[in-house]
C-alpha atoms as a PDB file:
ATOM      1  CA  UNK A   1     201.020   1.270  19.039  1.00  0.00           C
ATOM      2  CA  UNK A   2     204.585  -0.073  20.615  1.00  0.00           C
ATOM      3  CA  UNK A   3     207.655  -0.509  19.218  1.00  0.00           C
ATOM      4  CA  UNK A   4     210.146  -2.707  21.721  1.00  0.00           C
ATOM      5  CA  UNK A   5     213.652  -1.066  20.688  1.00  0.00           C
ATOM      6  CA  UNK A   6     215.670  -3.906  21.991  1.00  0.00           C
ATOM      7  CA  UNK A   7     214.643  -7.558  22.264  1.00  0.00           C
ATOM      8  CA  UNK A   8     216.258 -10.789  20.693  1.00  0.00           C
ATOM      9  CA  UNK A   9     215.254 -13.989  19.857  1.00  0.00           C
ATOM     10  CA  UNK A  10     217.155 -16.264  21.588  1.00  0.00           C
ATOM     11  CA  UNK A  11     219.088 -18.973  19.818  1.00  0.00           C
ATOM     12  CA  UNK A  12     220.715 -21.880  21.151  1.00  0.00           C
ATOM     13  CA  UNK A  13     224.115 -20.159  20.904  1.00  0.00           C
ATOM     14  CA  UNK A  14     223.010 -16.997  22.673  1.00  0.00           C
ATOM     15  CA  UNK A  15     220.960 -19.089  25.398  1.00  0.00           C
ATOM     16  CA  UNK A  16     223.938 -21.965  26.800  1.00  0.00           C
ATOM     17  CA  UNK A  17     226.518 -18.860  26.677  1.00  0.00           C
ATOM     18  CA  UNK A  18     228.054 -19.439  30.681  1.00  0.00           C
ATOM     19  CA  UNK A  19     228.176 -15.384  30.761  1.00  0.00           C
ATOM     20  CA  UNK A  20     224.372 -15.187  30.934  1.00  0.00           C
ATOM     21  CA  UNK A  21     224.339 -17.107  34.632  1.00  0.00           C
ATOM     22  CA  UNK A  22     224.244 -14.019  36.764  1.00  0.00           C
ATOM     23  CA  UNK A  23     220.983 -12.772  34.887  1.00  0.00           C
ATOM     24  CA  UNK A  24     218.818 -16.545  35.093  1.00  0.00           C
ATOM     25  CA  UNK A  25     219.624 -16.113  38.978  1.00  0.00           C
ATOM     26  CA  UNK A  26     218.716 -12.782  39.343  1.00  0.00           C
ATOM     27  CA  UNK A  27     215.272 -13.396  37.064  1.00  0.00           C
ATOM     28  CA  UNK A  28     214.873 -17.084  38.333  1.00  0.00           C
ATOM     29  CA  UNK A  29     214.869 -18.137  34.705  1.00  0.00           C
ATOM     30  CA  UNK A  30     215.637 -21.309  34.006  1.00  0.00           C
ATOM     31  CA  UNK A  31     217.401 -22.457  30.364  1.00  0.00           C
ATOM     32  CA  UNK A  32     214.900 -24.518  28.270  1.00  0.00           C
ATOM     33  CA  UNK A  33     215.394 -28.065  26.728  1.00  0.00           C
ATOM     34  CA  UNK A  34     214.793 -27.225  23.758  1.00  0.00           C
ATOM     35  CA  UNK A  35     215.230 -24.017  20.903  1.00  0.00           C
ATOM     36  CA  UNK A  36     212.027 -22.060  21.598  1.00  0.00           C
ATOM     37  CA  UNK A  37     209.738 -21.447  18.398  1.00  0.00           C
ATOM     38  CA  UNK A  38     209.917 -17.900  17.236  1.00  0.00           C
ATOM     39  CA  UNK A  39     205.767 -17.975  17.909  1.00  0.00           C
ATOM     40  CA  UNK A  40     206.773 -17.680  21.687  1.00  0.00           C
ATOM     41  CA  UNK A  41     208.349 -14.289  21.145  1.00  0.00           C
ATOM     42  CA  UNK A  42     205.369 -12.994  19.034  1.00  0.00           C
ATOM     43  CA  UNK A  43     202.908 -14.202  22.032  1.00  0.00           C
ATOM     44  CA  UNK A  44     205.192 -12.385  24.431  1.00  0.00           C
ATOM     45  CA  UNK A  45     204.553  -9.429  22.294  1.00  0.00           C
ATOM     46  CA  UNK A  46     200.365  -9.850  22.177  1.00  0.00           C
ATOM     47  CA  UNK A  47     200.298 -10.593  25.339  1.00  0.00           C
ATOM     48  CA  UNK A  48     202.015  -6.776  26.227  1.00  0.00           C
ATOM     49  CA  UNK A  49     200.492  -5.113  23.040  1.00  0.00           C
ATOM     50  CA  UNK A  50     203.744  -4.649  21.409  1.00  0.00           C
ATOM     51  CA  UNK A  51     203.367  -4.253  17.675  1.00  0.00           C
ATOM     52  CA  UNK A  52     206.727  -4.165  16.522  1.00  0.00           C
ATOM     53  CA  UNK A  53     210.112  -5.636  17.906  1.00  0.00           C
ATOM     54  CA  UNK A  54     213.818  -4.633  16.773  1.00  0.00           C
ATOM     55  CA  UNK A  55     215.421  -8.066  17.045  1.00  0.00           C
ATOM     56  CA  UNK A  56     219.097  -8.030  17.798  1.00  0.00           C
ATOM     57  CA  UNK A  57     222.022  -9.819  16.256  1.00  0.00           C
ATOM     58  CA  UNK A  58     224.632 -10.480  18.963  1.00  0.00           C
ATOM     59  CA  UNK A  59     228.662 -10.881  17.897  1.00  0.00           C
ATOM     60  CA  UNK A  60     230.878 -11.736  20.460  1.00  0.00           C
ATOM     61  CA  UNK A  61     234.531 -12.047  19.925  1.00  0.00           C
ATOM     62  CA  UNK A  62     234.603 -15.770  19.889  1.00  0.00           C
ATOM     63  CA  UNK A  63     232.316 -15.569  17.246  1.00  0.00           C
ATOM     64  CA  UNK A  64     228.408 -15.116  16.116  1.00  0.00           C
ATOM     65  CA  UNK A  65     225.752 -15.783  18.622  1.00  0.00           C
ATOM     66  CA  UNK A  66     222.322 -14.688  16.642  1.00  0.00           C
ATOM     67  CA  UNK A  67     223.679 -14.035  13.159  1.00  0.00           C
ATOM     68  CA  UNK A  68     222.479 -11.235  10.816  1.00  0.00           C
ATOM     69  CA  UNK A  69     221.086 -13.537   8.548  1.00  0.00           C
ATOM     70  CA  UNK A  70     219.202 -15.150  11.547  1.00  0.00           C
ATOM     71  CA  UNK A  71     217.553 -12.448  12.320  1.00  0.00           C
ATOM     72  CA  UNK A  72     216.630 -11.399   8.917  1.00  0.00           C
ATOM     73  CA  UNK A  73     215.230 -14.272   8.291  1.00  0.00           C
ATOM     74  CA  UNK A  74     213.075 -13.790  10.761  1.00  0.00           C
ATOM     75  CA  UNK A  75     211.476 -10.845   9.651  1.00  0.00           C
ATOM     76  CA  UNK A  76     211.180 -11.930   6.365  1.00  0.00           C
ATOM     77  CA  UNK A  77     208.802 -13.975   8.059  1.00  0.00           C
ATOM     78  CA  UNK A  78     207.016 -11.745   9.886  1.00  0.00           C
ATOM     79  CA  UNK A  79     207.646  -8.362   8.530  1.00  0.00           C
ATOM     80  CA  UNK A  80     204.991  -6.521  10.037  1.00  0.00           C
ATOM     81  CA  UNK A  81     206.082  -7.453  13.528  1.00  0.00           C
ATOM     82  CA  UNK A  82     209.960  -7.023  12.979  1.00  0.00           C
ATOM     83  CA  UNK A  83     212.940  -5.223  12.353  1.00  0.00           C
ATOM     84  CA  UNK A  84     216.219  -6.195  12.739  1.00  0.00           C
ATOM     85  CA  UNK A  85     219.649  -4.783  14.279  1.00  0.00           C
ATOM     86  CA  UNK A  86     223.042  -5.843  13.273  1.00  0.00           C
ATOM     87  CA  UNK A  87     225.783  -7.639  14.824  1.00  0.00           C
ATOM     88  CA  UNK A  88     229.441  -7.901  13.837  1.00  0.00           C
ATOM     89  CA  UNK A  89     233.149  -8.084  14.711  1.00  0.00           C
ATOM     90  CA  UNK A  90     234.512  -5.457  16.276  1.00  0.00           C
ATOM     91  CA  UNK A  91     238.033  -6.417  16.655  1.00  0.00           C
ATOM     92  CA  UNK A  92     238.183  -6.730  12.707  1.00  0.00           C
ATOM     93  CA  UNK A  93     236.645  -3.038  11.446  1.00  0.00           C
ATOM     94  CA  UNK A  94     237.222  -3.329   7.553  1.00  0.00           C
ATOM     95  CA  UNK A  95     235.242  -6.742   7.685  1.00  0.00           C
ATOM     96  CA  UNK A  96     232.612  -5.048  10.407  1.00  0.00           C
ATOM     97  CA  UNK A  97     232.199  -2.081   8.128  1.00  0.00           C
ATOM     98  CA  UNK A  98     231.411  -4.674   4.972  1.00  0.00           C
ATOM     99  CA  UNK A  99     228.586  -6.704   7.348  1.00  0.00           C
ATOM    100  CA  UNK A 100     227.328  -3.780   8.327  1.00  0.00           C
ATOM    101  CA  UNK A 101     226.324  -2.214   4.924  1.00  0.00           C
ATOM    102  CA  UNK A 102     225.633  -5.588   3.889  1.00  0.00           C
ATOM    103  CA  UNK A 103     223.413  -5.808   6.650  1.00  0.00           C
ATOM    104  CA  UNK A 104     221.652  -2.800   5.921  1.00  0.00           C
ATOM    105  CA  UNK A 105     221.621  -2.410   1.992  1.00  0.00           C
ATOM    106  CA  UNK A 106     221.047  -6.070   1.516  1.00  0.00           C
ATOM    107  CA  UNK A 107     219.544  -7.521   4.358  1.00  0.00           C
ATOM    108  CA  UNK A 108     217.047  -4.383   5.433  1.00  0.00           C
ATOM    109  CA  UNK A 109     218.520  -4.095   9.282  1.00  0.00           C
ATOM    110  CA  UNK A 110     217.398  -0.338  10.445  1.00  0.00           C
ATOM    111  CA  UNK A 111     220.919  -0.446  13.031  1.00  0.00           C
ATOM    112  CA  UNK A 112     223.730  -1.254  14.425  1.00  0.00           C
ATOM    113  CA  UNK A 113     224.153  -3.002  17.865  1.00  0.00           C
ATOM    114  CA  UNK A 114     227.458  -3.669  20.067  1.00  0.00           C
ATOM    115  CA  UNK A 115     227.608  -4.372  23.698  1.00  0.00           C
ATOM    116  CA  UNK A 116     230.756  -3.061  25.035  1.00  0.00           C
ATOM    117  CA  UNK A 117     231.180  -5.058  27.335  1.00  0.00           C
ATOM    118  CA  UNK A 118     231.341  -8.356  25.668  1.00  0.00           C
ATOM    119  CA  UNK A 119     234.428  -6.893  24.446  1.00  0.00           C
ATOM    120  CA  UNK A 120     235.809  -5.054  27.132  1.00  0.00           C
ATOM    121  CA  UNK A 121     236.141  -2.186  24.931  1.00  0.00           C
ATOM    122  CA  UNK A 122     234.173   1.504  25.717  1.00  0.00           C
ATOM    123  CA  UNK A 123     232.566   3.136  22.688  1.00  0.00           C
ATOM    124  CA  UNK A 124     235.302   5.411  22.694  1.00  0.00           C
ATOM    125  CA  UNK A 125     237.580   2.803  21.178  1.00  0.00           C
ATOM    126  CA  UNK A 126     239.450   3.457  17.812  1.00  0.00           C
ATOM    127  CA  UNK A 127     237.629   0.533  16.420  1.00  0.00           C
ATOM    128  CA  UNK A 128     234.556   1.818  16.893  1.00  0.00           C
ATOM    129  CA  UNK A 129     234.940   5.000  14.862  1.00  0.00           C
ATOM    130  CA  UNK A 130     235.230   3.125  11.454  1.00  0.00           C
ATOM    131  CA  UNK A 131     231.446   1.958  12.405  1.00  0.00           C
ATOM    132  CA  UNK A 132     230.456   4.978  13.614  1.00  0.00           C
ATOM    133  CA  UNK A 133     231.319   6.780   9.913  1.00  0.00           C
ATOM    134  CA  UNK A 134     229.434   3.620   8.399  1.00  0.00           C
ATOM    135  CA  UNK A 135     226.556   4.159  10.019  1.00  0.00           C
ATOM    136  CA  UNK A 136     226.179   8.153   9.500  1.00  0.00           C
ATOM    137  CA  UNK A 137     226.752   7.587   5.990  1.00  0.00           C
ATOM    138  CA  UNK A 138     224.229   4.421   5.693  1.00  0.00           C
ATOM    139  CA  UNK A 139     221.641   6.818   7.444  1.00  0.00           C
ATOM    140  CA  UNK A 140     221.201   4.147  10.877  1.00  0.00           C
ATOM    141  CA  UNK A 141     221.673   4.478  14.491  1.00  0.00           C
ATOM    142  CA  UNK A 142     224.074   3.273  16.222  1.00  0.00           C
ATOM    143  CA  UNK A 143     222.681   0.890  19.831  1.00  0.00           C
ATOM    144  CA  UNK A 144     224.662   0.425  22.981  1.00  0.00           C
ATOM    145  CA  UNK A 145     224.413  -0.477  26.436  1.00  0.00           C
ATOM    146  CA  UNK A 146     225.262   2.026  29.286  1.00  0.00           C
ATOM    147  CA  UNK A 147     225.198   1.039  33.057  1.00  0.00           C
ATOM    148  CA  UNK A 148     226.369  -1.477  34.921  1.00  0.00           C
ATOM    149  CA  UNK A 149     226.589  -5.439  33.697  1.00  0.00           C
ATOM    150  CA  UNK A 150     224.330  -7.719  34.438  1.00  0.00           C
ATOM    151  CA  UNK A 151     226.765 -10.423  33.544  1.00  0.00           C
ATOM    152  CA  UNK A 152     230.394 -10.717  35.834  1.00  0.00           C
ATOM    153  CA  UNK A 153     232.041  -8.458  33.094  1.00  0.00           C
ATOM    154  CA  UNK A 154     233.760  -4.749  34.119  1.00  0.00           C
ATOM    155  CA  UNK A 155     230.949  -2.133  33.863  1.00  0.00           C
ATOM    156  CA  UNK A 156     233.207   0.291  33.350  1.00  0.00           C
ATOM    157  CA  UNK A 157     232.496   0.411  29.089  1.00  0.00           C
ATOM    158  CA  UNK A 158     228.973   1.444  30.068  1.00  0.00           C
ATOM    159  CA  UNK A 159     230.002   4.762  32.077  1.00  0.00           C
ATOM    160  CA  UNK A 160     228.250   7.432  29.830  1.00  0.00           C
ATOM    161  CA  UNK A 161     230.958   9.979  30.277  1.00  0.00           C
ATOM    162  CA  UNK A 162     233.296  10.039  28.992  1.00  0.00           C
ATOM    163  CA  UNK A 163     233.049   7.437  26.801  1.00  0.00           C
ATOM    164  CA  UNK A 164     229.527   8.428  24.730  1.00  0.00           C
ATOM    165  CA  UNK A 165     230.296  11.976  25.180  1.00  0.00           C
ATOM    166  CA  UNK A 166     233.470  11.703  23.105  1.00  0.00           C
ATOM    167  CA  UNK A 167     231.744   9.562  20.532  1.00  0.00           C
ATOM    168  CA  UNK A 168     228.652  12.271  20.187  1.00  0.00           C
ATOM    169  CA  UNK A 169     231.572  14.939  20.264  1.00  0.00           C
ATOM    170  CA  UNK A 170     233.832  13.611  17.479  1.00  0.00           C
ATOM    171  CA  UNK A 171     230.566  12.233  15.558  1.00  0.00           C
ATOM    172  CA  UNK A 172     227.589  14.978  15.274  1.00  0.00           C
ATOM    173  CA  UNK A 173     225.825  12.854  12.943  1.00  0.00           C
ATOM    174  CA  UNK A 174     225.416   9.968  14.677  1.00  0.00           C
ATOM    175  CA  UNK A 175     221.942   8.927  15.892  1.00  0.00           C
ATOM    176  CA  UNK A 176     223.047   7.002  19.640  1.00  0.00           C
ATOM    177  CA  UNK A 177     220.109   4.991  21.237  1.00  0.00           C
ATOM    178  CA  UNK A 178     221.925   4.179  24.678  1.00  0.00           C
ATOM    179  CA  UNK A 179     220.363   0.775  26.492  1.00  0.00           C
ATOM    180  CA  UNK A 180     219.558  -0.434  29.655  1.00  0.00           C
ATOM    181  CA  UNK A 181     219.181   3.693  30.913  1.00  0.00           C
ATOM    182  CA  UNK A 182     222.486   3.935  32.257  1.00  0.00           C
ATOM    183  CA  UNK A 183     222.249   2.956  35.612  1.00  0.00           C
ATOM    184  CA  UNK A 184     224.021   3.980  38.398  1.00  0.00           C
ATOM    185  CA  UNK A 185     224.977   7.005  35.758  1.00  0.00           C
ATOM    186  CA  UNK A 186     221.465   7.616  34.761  1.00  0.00           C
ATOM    187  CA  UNK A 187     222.014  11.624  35.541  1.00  0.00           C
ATOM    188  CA  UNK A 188     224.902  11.231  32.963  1.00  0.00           C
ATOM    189  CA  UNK A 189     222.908   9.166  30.733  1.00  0.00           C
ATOM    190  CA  UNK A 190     220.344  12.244  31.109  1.00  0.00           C
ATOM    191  CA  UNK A 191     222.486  15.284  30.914  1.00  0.00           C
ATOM    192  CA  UNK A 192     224.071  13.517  27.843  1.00  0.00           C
ATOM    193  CA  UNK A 193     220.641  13.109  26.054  1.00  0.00           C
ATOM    194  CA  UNK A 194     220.215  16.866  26.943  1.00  0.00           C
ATOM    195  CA  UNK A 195     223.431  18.151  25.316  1.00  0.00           C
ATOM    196  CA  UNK A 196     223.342  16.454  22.253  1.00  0.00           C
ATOM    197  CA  UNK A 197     220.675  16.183  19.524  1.00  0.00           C
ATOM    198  CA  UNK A 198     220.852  12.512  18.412  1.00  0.00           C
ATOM    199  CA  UNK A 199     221.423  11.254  21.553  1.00  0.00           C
ATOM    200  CA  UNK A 200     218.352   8.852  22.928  1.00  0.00           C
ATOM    201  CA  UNK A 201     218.007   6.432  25.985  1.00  0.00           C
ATOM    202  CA  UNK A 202     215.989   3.252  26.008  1.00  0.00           C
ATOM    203  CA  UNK A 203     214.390   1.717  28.905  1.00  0.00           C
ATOM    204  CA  UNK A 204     215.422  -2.128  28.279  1.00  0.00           C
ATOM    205  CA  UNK A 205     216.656  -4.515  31.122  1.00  0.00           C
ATOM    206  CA  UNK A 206     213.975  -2.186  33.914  1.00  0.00           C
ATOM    207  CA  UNK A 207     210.689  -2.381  34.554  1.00  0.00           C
ATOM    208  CA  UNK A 208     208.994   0.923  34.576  1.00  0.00           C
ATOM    209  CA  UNK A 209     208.561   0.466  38.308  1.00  0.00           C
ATOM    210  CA  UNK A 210     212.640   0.511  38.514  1.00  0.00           C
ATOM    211  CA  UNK A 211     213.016   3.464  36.428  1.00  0.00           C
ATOM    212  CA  UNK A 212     214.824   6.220  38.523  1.00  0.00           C
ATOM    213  CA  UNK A 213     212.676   8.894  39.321  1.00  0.00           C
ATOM    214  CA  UNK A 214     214.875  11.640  37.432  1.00  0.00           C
ATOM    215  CA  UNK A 215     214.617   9.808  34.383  1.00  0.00           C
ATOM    216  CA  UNK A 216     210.974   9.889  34.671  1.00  0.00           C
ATOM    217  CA  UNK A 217     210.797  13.684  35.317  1.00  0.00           C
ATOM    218  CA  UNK A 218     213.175  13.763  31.960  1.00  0.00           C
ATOM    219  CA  UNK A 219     210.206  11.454  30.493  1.00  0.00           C
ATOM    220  CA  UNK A 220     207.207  13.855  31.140  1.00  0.00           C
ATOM    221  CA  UNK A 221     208.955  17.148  30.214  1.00  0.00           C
ATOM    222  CA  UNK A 222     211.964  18.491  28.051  1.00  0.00           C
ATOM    223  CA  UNK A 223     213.043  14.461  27.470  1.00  0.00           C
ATOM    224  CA  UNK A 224     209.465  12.718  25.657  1.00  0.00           C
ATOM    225  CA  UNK A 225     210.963  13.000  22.551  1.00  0.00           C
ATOM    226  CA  UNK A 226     214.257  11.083  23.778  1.00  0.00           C
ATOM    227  CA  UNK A 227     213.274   8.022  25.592  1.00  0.00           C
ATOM    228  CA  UNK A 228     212.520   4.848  23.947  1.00  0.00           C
ATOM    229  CA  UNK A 229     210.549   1.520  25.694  1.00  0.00           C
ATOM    230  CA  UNK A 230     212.509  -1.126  25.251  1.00  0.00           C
ATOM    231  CA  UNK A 231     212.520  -4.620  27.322  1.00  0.00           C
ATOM    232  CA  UNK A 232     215.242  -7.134  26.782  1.00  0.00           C
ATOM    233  CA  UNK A 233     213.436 -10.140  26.144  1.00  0.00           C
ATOM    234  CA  UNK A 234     213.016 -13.093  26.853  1.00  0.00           C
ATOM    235  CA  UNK A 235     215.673 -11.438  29.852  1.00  0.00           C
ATOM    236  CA  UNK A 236     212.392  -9.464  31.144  1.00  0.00           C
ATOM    237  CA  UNK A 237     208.989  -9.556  29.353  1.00  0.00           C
ATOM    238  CA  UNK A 238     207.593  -6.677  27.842  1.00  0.00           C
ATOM    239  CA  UNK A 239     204.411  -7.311  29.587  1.00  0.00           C
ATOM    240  CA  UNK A 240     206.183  -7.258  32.758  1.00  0.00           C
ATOM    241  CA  UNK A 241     208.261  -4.020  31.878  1.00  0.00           C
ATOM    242  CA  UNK A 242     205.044  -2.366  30.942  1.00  0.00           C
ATOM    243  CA  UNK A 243     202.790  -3.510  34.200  1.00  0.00           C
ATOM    244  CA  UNK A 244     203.797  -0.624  35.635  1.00  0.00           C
ATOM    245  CA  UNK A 245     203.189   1.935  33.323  1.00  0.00           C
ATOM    246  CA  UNK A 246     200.239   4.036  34.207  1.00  0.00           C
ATOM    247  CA  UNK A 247     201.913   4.759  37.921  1.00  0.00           C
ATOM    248  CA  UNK A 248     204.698   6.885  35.383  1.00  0.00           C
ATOM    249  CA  UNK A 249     202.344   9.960  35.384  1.00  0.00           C
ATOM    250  CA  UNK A 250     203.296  11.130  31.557  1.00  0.00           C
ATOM    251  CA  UNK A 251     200.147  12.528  30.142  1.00  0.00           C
ATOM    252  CA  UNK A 252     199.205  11.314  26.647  1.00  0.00           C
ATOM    253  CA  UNK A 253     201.934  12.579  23.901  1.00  0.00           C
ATOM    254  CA  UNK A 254     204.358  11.470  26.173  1.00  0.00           C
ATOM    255  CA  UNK A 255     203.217   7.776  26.350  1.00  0.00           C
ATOM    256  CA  UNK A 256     202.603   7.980  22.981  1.00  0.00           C
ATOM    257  CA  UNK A 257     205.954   9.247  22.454  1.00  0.00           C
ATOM    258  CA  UNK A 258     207.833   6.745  24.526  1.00  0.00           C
ATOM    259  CA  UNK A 259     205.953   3.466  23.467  1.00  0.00           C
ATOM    260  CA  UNK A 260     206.222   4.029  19.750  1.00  0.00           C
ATOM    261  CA  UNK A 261     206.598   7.652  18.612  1.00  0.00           C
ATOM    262  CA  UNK A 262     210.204   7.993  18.863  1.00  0.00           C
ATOM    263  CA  UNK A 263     211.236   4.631  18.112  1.00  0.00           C
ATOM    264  CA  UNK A 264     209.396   5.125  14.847  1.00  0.00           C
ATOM    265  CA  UNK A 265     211.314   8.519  13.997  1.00  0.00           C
ATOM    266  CA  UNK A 266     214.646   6.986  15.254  1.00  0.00           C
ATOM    267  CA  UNK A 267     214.718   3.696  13.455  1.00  0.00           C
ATOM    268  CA  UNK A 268     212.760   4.466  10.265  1.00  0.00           C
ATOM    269  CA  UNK A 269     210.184   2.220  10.855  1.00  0.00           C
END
């Protein structure tokens, strides 16, 4: 089995936003002419294996780009291939906190997910911590990017320390899946992962030929039950994040671990 711990759908809105430019050069993707049918993203997914993909709702502050309701809908539809993460606005937390455990008690998501840098805000930020309480008492993770941006934004929000190690600090409870592995910090990613219990990393936005090696020697030993696969579709395919896979060297429970186990324990699913 595989779970893919971050992909999304991509909508219209999401696909024409200017900010994404920097990532169709860099992956030679061009934008289509029309919305794409959500059957291409479930052949991306046969075509790597993957059995199950948490979809992502994306909120920017000028406003929705995948809704919550998009993406549920979408796995009312296919609910044995789906599972949905939230979106919502972080610059208004009473009205964040409300979508959220809407989002979860009425629409089924299994998370939250905000990408600090699309508001120039690290997670450290008073108005995250409203969210963070929300999401310890609703039981769900909370999913972030750490590393650099793809997109011409600061990457200083995705510096792992200090900014997730006061969050894990002043929040115990909190289950943190950090995205996109934290590179150039990736040994601060790591050592962060090590210190704290709920504290995972997931693979999305590298191919498993790009992984660093000292996340990989975290992978086979004291870190297989702390690494999640994920890809970043339709950015990268999961196909072509797992090509590379067997050249990893983790023996059995580890791949088992990584492609499914601990997404499975993490999210609920």
């Amino acid at each position: 089995m595989i779970v893919d711990a971050w992909m999304q759908h991509p909508t219209p809105t999401l696909l024409r936003q200017d900010i994404f430019a920097s990532l169709l050069r860099w992956t030679g993707q061009t934008l289509p002419e029309s919305d794409l049918p959500v059957e291409l993203t479930l052949g991306a997914m046969d075509a790597a294996g993957v059995n199950v993909g948490l979809l992502s709702a994306w909120h920017a502050p000028t406003g929705p780009w995948i809704t919550n309701d998009e993406v549920a809908a979408l796995v009312r539809a296919h609910p044995t291939r789906f599972a949905g993460l939230a979106g919502v606005d972080l610059l208004s937390p009473m009205s964040a906190v409300r979508e959220l455990r809407r989002a979860v008690n009425e629409l089924g998501m299994k998370g939250l997910r905000v990408i600090p840098w699309l508001w120039g805000l690290p997670p450290n930020d008073r108005r995250y911590y409203p969210l963070y309480a929300a999401c310890v008492e609703l039981g769900v993770p909370f999913c972030t990017q750490v590393g650099h941006t793809g997109p011409l934004r600061s990457s200083e929000t995705g510096r792992p320390i200090p900014y997730l190690d006061d969050v894990a600090l002043d929040f115990p409870e909190l289950v943190i899946v950090a995205g996109h592995i934290g590179y150039p910090w990736t040994e601060e990613m790591i050592a962060l992962a090590r210190k704290y219990p709920n504290v995972y990393i997931d693979t999305s936005a590298y191919t498993s030929k790009r992984y660093p090696e000292s996340l990989v020697r975290y992978m086979r030993g004291s870190g297989r039950r702390k690494v999640l696969f994920g890809s970043n579709y339709p950015m990268i395919l999961p196909g072509r994040a797992l090509e590379d896979l067997d050249g990893l060297g983790l023996d059995e429970e580890a791949k088992e671990l990584f492609l499914a186990g601990n997404a499975r324990r993490v999210f609920g699913l």
